[in-house]
N, C-alpha and C. Protein backbone atom coordinates (compact mmCIF):
# COMPACT_ATOMS: atom_id res chain seq x y z
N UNK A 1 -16.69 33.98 -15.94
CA UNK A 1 -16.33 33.41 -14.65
C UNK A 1 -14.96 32.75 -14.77
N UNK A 2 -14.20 33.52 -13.94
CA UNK A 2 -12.29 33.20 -14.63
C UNK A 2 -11.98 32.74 -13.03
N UNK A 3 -11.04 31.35 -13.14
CA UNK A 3 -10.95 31.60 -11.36
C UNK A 3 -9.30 31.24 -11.66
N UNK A 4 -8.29 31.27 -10.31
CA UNK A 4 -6.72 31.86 -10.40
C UNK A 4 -6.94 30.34 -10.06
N UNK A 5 -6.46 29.48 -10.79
CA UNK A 5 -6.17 28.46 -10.82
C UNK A 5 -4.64 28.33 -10.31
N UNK A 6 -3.73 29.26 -10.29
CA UNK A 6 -2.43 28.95 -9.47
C UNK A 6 -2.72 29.16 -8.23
N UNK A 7 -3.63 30.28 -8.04
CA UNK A 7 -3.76 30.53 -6.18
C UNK A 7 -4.77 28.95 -5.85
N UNK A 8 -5.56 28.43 -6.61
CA UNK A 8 -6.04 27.19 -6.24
C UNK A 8 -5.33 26.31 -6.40
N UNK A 9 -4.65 26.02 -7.31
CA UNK A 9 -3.45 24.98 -6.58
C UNK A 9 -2.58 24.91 -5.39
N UNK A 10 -1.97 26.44 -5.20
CA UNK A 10 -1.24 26.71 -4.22
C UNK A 10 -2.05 25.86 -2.62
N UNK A 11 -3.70 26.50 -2.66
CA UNK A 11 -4.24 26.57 -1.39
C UNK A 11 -4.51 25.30 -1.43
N UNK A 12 -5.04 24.38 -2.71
CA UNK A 12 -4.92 23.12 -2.09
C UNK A 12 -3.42 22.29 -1.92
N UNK A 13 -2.52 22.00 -2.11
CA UNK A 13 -1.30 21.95 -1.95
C UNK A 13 -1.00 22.32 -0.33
N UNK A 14 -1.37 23.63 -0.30
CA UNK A 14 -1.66 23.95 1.55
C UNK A 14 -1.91 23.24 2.18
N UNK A 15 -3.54 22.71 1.80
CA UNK A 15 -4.47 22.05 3.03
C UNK A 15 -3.25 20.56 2.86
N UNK A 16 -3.32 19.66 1.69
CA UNK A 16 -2.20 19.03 1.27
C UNK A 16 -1.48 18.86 2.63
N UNK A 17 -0.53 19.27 2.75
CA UNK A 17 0.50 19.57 3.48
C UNK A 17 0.10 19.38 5.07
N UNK A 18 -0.99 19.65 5.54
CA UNK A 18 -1.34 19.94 6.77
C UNK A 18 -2.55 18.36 6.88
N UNK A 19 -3.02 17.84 6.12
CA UNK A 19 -3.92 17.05 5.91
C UNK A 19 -3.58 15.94 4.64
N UNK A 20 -3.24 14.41 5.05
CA UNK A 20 -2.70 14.38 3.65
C UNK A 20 -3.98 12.91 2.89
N UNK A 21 -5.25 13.34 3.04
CA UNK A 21 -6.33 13.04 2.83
C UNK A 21 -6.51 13.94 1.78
N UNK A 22 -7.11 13.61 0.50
CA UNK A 22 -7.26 14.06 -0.76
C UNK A 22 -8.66 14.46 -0.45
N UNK A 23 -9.46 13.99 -0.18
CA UNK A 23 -11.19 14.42 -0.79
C UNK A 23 -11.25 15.57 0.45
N UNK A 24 -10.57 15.86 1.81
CA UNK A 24 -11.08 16.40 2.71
C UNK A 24 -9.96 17.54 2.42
N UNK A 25 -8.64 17.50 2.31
CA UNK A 25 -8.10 18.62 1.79
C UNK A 25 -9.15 19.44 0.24
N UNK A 26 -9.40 18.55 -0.67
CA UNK A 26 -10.37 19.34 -1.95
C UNK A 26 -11.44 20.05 -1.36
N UNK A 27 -12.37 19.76 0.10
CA UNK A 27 -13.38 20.33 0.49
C UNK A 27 -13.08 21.28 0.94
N UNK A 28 -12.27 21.01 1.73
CA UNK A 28 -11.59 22.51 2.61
C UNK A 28 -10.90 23.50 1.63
N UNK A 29 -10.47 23.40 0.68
CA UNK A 29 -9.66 24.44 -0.55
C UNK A 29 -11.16 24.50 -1.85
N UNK A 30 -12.28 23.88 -1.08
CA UNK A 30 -13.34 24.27 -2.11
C UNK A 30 -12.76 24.44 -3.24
N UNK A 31 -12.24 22.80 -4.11
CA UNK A 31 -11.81 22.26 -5.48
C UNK A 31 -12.62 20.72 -5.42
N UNK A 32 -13.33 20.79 -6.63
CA UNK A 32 -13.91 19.53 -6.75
C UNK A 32 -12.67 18.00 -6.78
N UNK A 33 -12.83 17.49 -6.23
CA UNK A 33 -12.00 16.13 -6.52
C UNK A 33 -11.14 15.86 -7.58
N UNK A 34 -12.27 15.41 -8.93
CA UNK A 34 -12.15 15.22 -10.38
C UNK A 34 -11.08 16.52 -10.81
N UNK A 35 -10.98 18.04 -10.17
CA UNK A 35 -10.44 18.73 -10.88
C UNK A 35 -9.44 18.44 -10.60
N UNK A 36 -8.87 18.09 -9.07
CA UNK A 36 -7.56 17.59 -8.44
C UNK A 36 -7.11 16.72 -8.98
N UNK A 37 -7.38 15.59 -9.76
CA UNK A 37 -7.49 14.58 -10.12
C UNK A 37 -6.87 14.85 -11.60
N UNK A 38 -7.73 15.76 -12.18
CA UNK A 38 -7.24 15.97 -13.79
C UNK A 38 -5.90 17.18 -13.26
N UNK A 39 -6.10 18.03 -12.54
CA UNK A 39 -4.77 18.52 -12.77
C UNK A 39 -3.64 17.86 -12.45
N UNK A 40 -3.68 16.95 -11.82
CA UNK A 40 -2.17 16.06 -11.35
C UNK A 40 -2.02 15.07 -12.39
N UNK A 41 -3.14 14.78 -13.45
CA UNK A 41 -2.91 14.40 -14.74
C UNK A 41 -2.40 15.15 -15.51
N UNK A 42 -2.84 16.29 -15.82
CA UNK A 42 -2.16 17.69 -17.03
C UNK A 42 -0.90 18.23 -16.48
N UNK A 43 -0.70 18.26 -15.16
CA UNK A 43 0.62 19.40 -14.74
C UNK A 43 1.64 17.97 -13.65
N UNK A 44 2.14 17.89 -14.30
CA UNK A 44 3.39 16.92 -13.58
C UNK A 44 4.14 17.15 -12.41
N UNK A 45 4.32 18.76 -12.52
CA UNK A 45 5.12 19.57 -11.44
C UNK A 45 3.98 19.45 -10.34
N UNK A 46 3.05 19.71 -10.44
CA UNK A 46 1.63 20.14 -9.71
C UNK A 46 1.42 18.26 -9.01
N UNK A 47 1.82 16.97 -9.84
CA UNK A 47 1.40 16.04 -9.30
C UNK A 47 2.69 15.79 -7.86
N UNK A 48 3.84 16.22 -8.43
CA UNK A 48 5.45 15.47 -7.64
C UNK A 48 4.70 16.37 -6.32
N UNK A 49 4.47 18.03 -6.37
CA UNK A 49 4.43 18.69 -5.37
C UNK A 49 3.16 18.20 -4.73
N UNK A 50 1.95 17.93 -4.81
CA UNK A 50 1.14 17.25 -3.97
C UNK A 50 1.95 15.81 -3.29
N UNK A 51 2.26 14.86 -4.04
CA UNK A 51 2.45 13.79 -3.48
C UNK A 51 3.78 14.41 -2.31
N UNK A 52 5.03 15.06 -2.37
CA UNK A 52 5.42 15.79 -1.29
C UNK A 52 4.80 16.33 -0.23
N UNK A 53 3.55 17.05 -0.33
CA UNK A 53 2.90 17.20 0.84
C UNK A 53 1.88 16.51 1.20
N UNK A 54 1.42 15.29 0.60
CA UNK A 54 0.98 14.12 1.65
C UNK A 54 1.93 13.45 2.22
N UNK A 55 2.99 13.47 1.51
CA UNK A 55 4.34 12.78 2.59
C UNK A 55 4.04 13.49 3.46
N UNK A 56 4.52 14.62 3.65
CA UNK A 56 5.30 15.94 4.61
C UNK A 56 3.84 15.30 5.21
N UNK A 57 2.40 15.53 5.13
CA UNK A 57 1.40 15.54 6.15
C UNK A 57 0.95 14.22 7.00
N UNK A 58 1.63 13.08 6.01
CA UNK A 58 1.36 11.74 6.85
C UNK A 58 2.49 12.01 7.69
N UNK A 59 3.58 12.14 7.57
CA UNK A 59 4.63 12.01 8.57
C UNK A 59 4.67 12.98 9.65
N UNK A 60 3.83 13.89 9.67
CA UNK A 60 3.55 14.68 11.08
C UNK A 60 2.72 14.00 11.48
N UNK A 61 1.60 13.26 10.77
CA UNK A 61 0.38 12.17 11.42
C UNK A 61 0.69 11.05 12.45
N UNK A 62 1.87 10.46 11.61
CA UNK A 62 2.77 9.42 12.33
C UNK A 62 3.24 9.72 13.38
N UNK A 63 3.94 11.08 13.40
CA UNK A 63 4.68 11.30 14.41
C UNK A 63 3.70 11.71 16.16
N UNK A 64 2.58 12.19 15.41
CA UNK A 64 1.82 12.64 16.75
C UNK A 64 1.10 11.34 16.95
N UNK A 65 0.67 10.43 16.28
CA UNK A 65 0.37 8.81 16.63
C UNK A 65 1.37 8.74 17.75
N UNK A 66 2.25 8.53 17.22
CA UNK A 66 3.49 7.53 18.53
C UNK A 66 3.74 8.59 19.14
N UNK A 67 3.37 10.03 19.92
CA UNK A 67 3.87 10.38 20.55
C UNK A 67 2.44 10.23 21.03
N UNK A 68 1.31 9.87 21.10
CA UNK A 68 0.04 9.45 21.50
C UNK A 68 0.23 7.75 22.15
N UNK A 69 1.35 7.37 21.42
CA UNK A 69 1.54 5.75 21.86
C UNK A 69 2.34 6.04 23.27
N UNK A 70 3.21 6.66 23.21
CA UNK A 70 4.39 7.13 23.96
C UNK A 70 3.49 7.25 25.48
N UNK A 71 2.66 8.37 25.32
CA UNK A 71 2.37 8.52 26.03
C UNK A 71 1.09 7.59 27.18
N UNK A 72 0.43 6.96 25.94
CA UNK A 72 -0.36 5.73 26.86
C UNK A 72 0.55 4.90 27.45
N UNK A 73 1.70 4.75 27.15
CA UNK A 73 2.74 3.86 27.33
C UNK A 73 2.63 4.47 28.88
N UNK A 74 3.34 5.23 28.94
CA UNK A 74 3.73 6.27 30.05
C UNK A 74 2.45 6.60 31.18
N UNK A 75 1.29 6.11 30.50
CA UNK A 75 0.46 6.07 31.65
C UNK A 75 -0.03 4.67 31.89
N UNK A 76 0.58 3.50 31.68
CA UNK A 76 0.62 2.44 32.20
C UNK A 76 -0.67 1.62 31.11
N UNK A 77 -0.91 1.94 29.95
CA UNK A 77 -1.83 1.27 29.21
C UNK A 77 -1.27 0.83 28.67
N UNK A 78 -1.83 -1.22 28.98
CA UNK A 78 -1.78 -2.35 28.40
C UNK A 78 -1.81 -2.64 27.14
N UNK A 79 -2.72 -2.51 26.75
CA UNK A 79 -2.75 -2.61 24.84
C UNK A 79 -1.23 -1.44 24.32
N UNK A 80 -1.41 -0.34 24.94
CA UNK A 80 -0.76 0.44 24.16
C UNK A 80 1.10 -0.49 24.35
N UNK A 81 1.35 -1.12 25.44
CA UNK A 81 2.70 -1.91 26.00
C UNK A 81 2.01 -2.83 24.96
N UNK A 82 1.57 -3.25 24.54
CA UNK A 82 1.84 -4.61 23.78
C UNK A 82 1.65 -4.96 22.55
N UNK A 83 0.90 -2.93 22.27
CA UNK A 83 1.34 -3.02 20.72
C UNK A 83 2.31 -2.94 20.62
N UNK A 84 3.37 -2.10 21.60
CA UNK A 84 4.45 -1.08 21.32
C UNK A 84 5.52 -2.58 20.85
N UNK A 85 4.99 -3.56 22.46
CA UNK A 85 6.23 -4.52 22.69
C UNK A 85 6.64 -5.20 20.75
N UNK A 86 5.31 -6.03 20.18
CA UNK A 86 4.58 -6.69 19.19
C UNK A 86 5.15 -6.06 18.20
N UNK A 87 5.60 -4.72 17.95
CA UNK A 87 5.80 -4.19 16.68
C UNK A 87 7.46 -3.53 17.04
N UNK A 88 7.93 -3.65 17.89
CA UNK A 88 9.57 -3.08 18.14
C UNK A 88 10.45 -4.27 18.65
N UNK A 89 9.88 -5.17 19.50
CA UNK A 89 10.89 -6.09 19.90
C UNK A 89 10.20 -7.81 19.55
N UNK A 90 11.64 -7.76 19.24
CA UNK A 90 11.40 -9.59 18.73
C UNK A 90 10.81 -10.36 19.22
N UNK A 91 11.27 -10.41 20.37
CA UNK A 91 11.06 -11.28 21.54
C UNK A 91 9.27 -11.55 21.74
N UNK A 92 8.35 -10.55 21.50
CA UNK A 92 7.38 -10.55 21.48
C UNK A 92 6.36 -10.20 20.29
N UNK A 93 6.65 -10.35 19.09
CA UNK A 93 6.65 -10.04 17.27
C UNK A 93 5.26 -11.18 17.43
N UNK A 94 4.46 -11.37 16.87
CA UNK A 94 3.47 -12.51 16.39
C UNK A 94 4.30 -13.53 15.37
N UNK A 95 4.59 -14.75 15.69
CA UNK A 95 5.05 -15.69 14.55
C UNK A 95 4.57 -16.83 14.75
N UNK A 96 4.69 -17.40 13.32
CA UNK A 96 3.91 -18.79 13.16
C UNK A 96 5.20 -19.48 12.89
N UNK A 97 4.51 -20.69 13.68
CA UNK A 97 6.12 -21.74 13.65
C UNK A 97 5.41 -22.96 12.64
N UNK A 98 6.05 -23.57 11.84
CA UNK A 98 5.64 -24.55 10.89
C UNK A 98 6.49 -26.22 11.03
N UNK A 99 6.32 -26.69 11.35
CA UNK A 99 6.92 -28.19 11.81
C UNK A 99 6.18 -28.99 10.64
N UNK A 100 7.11 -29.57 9.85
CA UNK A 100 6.70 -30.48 9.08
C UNK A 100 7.76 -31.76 8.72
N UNK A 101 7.48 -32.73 7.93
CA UNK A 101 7.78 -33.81 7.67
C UNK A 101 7.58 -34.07 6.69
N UNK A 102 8.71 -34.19 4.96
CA UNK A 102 8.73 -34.60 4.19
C UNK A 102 9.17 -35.33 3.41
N UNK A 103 8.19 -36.62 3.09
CA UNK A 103 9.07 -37.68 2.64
C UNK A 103 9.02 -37.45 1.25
N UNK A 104 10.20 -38.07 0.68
CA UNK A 104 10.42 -37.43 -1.21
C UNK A 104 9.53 -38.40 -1.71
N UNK A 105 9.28 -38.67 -2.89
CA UNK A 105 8.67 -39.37 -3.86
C UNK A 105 8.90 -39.46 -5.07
N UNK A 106 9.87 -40.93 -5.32
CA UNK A 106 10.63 -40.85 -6.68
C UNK A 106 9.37 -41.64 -7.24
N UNK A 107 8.40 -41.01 -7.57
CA UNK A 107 7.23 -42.08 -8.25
C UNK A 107 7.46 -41.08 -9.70
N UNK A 108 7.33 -42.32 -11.05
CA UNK A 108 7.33 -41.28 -12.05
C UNK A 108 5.80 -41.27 -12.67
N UNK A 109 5.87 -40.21 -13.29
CA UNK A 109 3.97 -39.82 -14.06
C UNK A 109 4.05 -41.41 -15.04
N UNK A 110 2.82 -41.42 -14.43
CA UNK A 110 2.50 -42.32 -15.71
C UNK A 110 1.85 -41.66 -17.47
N UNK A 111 2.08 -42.27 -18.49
CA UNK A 111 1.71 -41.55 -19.53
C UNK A 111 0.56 -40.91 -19.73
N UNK A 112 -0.76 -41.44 -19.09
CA UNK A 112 -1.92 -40.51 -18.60
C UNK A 112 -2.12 -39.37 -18.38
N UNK A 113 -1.25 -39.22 -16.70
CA UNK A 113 -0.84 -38.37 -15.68
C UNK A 113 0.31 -37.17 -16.68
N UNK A 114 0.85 -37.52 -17.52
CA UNK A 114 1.65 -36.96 -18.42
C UNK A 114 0.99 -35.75 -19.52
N UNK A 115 0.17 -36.60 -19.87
CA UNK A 115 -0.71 -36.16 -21.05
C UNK A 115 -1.64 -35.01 -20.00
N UNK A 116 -2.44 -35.40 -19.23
CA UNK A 116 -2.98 -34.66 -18.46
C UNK A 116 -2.56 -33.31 -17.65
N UNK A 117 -1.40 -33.52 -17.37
CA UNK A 117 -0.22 -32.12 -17.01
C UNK A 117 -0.01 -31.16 -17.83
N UNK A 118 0.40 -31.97 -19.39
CA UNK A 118 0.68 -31.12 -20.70
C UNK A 118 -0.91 -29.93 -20.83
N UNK A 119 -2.08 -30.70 -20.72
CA UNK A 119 -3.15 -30.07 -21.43
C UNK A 119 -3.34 -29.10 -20.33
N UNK A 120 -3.41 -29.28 -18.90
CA UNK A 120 -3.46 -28.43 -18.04
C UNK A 120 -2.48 -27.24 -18.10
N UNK A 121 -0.78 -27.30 -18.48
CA UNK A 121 -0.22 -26.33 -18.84
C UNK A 121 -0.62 -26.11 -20.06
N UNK A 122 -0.83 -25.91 -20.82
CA UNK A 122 -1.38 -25.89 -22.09
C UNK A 122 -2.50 -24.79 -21.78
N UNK A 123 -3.76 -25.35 -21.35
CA UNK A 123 -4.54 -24.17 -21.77
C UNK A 123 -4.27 -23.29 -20.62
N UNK A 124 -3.43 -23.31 -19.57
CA UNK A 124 -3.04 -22.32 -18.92
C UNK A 124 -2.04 -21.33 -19.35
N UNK A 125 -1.93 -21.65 -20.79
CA UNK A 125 -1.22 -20.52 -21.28
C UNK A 125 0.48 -20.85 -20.71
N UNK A 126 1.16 -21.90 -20.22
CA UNK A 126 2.19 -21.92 -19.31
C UNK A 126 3.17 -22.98 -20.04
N UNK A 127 2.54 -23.83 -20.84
CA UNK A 127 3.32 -24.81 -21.60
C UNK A 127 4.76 -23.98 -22.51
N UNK A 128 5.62 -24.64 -22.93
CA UNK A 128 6.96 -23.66 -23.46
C UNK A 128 7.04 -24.85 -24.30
N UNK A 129 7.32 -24.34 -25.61
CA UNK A 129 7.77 -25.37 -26.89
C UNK A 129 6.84 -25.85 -28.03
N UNK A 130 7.46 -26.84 -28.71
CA UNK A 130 6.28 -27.06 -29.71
C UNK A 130 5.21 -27.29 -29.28
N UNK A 131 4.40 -27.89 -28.39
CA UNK A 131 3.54 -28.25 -27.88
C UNK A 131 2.12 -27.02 -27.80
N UNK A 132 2.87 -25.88 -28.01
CA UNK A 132 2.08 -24.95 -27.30
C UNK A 132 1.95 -24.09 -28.53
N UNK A 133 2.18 -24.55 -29.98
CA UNK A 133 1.96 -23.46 -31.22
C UNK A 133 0.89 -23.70 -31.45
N UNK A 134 0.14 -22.76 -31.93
CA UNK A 134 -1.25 -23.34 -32.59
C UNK A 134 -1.33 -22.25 -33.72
């Protein structure tokens, strides 16, 4: 039982291209997952050219999305105006405004508070210098 493993790359690479969903392109080119999986491990050329045609297939995805946005737009749907507005113009973007008030604090550690900082950087692995050889 010998199967053309180039014509099965080719055809999944196909679906690939047109679909850029991995497990549902492998079903449709009837290739188990795991084999897709190990060949884009063993053949390098075989991995660059898949990941090219999930590009190439998300970006026709994208493109018929917003021409799906476009068009709710164009038939007067609300959500679709205020995703569109929310994600293209500023003026209406989601932002968080932060107002604060900070007063400095020249208080110095006391030797406690000192010692206690060190051991906390310390076993956090974060201390720098002698302190931290063991």
């Amino acid at each position: 039982m010998s199967r053309n493993f180039i014509a099965d790359k080719k055809k999944l690479l196909i679906k690939l291209t047109k679909l850029p969903i991995v497990e549902a392109a492998c079903k449709q080119a009837g290739i188990p997952r795991s084999t897709y999986y190990r060949w884009r491990k063993d053949d390098p050329n075989f991995a660059s050219a898949c990941d090219e045609a999930i590009e190439h297939s998300s970006d026709l995805i994208n493109d018929m999305a917003e021409s799906q946005l476009i068009s709710a737009i164009k038939d007067k749907s609300m959500p679709a105006i205020t995703f569109w507005l929310k994600h293209h113009h500023k003026a209406y973007a989601t932002r968080v405004e932060i107002n604060a008030h900070v007063e400095s604090v020249k208080e110095e550690l006391s030797p406690e508070q000192i010692k206690t900082v060190g051991e906390a950087l310390r076993l956090a692995g974060l201390q720098i210098g002698e302190e931290n050889e063991t």
